[in-house]
Protein backbone atom coordinates (compact mmCIF):
# COMPACT_ATOMS: atom_id res chain seq x y z
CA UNK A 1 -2.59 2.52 -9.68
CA UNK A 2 -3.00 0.83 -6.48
CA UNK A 3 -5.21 -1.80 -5.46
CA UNK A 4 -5.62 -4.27 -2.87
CA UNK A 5 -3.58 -6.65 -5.23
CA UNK A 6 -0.23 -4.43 -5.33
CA UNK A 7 2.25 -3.56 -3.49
CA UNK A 8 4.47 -0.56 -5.15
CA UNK A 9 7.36 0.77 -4.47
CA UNK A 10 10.26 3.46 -4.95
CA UNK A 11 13.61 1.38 -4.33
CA UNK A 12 15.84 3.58 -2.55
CA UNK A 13 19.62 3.69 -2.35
CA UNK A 14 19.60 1.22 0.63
CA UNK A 15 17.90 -1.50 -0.71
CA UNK A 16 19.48 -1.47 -4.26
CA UNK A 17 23.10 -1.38 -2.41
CA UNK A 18 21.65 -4.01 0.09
CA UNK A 19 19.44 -6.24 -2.59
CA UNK A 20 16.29 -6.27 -1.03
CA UNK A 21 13.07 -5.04 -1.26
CA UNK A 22 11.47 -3.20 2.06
CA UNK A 23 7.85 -4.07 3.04
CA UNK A 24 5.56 -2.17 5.16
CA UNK A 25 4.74 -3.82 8.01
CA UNK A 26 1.25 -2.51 7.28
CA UNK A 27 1.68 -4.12 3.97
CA UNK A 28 2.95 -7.11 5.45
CA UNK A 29 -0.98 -9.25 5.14
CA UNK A 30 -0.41 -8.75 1.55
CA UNK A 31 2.07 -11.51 1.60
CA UNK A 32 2.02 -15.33 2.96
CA UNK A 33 3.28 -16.25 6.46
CA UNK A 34 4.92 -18.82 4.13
CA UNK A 35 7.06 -19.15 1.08
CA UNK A 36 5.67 -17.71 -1.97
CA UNK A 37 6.68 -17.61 -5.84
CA UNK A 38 7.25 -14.59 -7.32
CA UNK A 39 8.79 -13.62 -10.97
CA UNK A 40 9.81 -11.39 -13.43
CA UNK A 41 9.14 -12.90 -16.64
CA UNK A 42 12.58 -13.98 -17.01
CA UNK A 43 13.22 -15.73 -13.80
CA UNK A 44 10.53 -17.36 -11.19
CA UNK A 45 11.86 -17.93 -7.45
CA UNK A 46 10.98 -18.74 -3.75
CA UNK A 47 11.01 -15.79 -1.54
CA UNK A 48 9.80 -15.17 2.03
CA UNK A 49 9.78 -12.11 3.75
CA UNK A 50 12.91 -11.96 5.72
CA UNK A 51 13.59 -9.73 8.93
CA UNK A 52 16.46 -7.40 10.48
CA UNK A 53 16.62 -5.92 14.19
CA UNK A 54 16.16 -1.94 13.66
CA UNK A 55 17.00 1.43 16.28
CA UNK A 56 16.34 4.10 13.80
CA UNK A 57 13.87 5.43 16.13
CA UNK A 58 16.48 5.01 19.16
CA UNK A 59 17.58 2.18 21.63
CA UNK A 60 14.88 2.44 23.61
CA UNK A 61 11.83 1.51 20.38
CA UNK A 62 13.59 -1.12 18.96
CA UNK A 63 11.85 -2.88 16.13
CA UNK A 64 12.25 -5.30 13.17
CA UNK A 65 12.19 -4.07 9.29
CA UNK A 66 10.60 -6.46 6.95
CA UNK A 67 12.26 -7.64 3.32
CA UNK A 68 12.17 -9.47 0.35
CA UNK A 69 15.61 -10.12 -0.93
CA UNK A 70 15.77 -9.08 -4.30
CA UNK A 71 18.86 -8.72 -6.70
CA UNK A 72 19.60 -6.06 -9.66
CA UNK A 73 17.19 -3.25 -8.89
CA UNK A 74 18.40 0.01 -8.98
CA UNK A 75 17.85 3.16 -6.45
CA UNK A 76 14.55 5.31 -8.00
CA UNK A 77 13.35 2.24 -9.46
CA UNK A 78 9.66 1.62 -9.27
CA UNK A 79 8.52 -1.84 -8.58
CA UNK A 80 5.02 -3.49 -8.52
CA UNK A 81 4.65 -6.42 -7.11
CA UNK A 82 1.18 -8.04 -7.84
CA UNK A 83 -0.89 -10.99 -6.19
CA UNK A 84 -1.81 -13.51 -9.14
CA UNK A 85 -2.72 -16.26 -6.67
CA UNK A 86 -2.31 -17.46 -3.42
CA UNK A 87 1.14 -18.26 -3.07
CA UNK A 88 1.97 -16.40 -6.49
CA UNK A 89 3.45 -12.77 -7.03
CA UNK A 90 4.37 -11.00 -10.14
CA UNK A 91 7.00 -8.83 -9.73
CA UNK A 92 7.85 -5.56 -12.95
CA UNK A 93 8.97 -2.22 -13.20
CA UNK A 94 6.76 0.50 -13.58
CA UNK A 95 8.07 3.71 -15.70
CA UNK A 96 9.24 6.05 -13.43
CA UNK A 97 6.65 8.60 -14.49
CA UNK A 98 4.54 6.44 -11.59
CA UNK A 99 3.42 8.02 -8.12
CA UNK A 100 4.08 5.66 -5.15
């Protein structure tokens, strides 16, 4: 289910070996310029969306990837990450019966 409140996602190999969570860059109004809070239930923390220089389309389109550095998810997990407020973000697992 996807709405303009979530952000879902299929955690691949890469970012469970890497701990972080990749963002569209279309995706990327979903989230404050700013700090926000965002939490599992278990654990609430400040995150911003974080950036790394990119050539996987070759030297000559370089680009930036966008992140959200997130521990203990593994590859094939789906995530949601929902908009409760501004400035606040719920973050669960979906069961993996989910399309992204």
């Amino acid at each position: 289910m996807k709405t303009e409140n979530t952000y879902i996602r299929k955690i691949s190999k890469k970012e469970s070996d890497k701990g972080f969570i990749f963002i569209l860059k279309s995706k990327l109004s979903f989230f404050p310029k700013s700090s926000f809070e965002i939490s599992d239930g278990n654990n609430t923390l400040i995150r911003e969306i974080k950036t790394y220089p990119c050539l996987c389309r070759g030297p000559e389109l370089p680009h930036e990837h966008y992140y959200i550095p997130w521990d203990g998810l593994e590859a094939q997990t789906i995530i949601e990450i929902r908009k409760k407020d501004s400035g606040k973000y719920w973050i669960s697992q979906l069961p993996s019966d989910n399309e992204v």
